[in-house]
C-alpha atoms as a PDB file:
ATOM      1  CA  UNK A   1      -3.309  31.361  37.309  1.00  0.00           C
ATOM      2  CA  UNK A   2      -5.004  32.822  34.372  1.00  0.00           C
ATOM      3  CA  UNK A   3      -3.766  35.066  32.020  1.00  0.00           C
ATOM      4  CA  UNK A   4      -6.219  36.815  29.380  1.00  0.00           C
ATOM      5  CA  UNK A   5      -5.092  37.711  25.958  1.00  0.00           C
ATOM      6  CA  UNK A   6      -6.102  38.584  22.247  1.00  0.00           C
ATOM      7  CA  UNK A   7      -4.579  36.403  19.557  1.00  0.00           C
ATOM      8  CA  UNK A   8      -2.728  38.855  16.837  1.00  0.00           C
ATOM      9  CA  UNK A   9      -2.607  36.173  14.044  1.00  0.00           C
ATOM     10  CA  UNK A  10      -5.435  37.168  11.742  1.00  0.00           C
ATOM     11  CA  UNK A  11      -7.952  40.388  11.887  1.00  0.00           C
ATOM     12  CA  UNK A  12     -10.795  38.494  14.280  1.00  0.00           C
ATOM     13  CA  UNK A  13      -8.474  39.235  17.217  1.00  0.00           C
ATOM     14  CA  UNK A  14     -10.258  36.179  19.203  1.00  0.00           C
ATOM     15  CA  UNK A  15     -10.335  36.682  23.220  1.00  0.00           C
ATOM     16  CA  UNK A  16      -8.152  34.151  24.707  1.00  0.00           C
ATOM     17  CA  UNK A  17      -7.586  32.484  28.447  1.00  0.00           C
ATOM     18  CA  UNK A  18      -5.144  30.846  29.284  1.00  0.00           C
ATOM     19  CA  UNK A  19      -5.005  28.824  32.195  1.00  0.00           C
ATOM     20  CA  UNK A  20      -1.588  27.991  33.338  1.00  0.00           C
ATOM     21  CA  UNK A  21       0.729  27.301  36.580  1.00  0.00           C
ATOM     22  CA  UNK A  22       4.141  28.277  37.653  1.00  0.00           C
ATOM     23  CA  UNK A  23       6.390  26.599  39.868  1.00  0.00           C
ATOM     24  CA  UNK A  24       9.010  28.700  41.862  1.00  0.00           C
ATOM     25  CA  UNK A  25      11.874  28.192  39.324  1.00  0.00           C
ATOM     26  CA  UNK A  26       9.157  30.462  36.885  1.00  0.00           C
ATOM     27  CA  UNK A  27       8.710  27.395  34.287  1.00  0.00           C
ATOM     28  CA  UNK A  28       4.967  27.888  32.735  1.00  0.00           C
ATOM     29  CA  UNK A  29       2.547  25.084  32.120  1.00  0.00           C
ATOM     30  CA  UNK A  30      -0.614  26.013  30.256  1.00  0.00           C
ATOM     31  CA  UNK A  31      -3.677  23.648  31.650  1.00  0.00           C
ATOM     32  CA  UNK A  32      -6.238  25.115  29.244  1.00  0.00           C
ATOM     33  CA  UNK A  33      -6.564  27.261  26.318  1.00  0.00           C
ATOM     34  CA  UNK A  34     -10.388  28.464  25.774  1.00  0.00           C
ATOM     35  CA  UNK A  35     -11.386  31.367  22.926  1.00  0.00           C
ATOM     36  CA  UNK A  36      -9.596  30.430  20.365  1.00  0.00           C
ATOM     37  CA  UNK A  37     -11.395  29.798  17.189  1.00  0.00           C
ATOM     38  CA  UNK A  38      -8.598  28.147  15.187  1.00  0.00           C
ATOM     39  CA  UNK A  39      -5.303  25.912  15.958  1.00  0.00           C
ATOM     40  CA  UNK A  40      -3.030  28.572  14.987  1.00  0.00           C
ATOM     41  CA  UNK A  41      -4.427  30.919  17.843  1.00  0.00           C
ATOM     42  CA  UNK A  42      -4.043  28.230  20.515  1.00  0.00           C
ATOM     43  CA  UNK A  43      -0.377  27.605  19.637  1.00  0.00           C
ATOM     44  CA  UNK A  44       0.460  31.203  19.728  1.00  0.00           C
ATOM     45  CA  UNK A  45      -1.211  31.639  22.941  1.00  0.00           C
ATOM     46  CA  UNK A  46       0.672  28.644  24.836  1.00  0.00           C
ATOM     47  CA  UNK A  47       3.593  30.193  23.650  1.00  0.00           C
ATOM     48  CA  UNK A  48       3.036  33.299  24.445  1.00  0.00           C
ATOM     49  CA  UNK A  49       2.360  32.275  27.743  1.00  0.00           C
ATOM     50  CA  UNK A  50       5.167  29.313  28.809  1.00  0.00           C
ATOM     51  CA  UNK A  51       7.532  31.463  26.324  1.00  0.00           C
ATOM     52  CA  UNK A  52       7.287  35.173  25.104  1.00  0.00           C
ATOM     53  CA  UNK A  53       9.271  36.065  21.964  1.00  0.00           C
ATOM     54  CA  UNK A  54      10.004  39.493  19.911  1.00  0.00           C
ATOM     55  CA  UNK A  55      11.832  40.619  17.110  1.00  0.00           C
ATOM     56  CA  UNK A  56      13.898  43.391  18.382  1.00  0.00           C
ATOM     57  CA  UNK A  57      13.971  46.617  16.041  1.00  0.00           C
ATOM     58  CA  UNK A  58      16.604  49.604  17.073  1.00  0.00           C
ATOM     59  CA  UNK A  59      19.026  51.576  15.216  1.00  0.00           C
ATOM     60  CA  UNK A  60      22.857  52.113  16.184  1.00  0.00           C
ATOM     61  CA  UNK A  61      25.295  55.108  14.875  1.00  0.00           C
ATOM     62  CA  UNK A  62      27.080  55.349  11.454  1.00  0.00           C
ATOM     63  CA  UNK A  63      30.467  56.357  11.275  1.00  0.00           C
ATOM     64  CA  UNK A  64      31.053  58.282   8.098  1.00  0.00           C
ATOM     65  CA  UNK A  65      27.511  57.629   6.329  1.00  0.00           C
ATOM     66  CA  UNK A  66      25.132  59.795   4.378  1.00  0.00           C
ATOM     67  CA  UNK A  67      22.745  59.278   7.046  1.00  0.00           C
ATOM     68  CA  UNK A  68      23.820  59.138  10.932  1.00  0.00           C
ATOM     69  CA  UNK A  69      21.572  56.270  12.608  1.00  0.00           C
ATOM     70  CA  UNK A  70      21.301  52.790  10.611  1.00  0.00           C
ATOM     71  CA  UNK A  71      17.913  50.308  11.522  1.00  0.00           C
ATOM     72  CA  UNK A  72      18.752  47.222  12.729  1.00  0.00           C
ATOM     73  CA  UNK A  73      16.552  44.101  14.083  1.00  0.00           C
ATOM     74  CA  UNK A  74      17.399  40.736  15.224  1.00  0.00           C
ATOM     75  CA  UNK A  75      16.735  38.115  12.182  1.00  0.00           C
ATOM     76  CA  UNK A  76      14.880  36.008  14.825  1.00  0.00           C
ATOM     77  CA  UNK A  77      12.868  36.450  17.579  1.00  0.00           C
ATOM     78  CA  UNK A  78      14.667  36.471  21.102  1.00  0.00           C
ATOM     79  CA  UNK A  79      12.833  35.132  24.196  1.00  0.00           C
ATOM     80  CA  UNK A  80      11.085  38.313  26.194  1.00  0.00           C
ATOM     81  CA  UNK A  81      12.993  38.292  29.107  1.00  0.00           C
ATOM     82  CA  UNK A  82      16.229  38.950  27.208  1.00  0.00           C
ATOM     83  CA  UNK A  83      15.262  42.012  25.053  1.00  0.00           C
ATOM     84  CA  UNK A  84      16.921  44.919  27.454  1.00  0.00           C
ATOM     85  CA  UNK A  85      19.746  42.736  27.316  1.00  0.00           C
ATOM     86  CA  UNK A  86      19.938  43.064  24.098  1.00  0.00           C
ATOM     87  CA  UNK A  87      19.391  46.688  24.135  1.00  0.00           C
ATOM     88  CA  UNK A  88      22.317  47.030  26.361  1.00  0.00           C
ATOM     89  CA  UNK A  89      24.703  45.683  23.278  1.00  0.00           C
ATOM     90  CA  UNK A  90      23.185  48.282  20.875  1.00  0.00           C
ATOM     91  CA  UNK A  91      22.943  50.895  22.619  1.00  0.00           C
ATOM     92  CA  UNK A  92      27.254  50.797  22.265  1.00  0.00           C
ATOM     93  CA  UNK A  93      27.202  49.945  18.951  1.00  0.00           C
ATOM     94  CA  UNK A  94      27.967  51.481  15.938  1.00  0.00           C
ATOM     95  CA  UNK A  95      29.260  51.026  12.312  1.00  0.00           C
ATOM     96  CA  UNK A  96      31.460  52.319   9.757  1.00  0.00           C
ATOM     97  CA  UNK A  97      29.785  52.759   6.641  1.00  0.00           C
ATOM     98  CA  UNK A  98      29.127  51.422   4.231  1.00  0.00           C
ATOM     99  CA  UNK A  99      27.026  49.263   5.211  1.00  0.00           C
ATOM    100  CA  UNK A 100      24.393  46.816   3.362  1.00  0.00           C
ATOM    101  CA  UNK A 101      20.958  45.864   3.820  1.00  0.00           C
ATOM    102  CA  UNK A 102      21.156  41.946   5.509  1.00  0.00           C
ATOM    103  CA  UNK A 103      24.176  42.613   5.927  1.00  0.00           C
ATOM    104  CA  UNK A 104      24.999  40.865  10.013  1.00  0.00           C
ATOM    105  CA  UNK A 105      26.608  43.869  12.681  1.00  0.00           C
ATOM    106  CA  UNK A 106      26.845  41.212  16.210  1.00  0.00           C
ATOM    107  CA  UNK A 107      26.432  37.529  15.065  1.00  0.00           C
ATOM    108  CA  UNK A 108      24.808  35.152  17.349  1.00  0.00           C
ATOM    109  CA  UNK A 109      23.835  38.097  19.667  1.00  0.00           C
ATOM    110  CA  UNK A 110      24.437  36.843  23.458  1.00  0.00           C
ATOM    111  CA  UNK A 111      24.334  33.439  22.517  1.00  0.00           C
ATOM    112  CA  UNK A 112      20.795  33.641  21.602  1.00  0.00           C
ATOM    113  CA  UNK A 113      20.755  32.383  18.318  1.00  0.00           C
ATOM    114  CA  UNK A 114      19.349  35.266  16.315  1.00  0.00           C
ATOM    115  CA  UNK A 115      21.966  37.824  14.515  1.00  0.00           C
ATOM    116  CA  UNK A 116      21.237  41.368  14.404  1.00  0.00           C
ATOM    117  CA  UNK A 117      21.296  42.427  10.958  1.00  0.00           C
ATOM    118  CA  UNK A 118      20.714  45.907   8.832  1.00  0.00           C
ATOM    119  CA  UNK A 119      17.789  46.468   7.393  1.00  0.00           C
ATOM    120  CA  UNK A 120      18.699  49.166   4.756  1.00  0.00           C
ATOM    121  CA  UNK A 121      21.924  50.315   2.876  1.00  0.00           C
ATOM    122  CA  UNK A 122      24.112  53.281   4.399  1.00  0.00           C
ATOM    123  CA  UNK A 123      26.905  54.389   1.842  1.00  0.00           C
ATOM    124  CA  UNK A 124      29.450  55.670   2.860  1.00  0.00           C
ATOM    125  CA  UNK A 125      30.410  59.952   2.404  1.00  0.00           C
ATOM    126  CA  UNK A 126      34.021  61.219   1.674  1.00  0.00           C
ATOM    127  CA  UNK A 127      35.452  63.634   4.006  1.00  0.00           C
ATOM    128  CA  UNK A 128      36.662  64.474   7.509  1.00  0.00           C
ATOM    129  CA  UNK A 129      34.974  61.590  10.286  1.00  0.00           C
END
């Protein structure tokens, strides 16, 4: 199989193939890398390949904040396969404020190793919830 990409790593955007295989249990094996003009972009195109990764970025509600929605991502990146997973936990979240920037809202999200954290400060507003 062959899979064609374009490294994001640096502002050249090299044209990469991969060539790979991919027995029935879906496990990857890169044979070849070709187009890459430095180390870095080969690495990130095997892994890319045998195993996808994002940082997830979402927001979830705030109870009793001065503003309503709060941004949240995952403090490492989570294998592909597993983001709507994810999604699924925070789309049923949500927070009382305050709430502090870094501050963790699901630790060790589905076992994945990566905590989803804040990434901004939501203070909290007197008056009815």
């Amino acid at each position: 199989m062959n899979k064609k990409l374009v490294c994001i790593l640096c502002p050249q955007g090299c044209p990469i193939s991969v060539d790979y295989t991919e027995n029935e249990l879906g496990t990857v094996n890169v044979i070849s890398v070709e187009g890459a003009k430095c180390a870095r972009g080969e690495f990130w195109a095997r892994e890319e390949v045998e195993n996808p990764v994002r940082t997830v970025t979402s927001s979830i509600r705030v109870v009793n904040g001065d503003l309503p929605l709060l941004s949240v991502r995952t403090d490492k990146p989570i294998p592909k396969k597993r983001i709507f997973d994810v999604m699924n936990i925070i789309k049923n979240l949500q927070v009382n404020a305050p709430v502090k920037r870094g501050e963790i809202i699901v630790e060790n999200i589905l076992d994945l190793g990566a905590n989803l954290i804040a990434t901004r400060t939501v203070k909290r507003v007197n008056g009815e919830e």
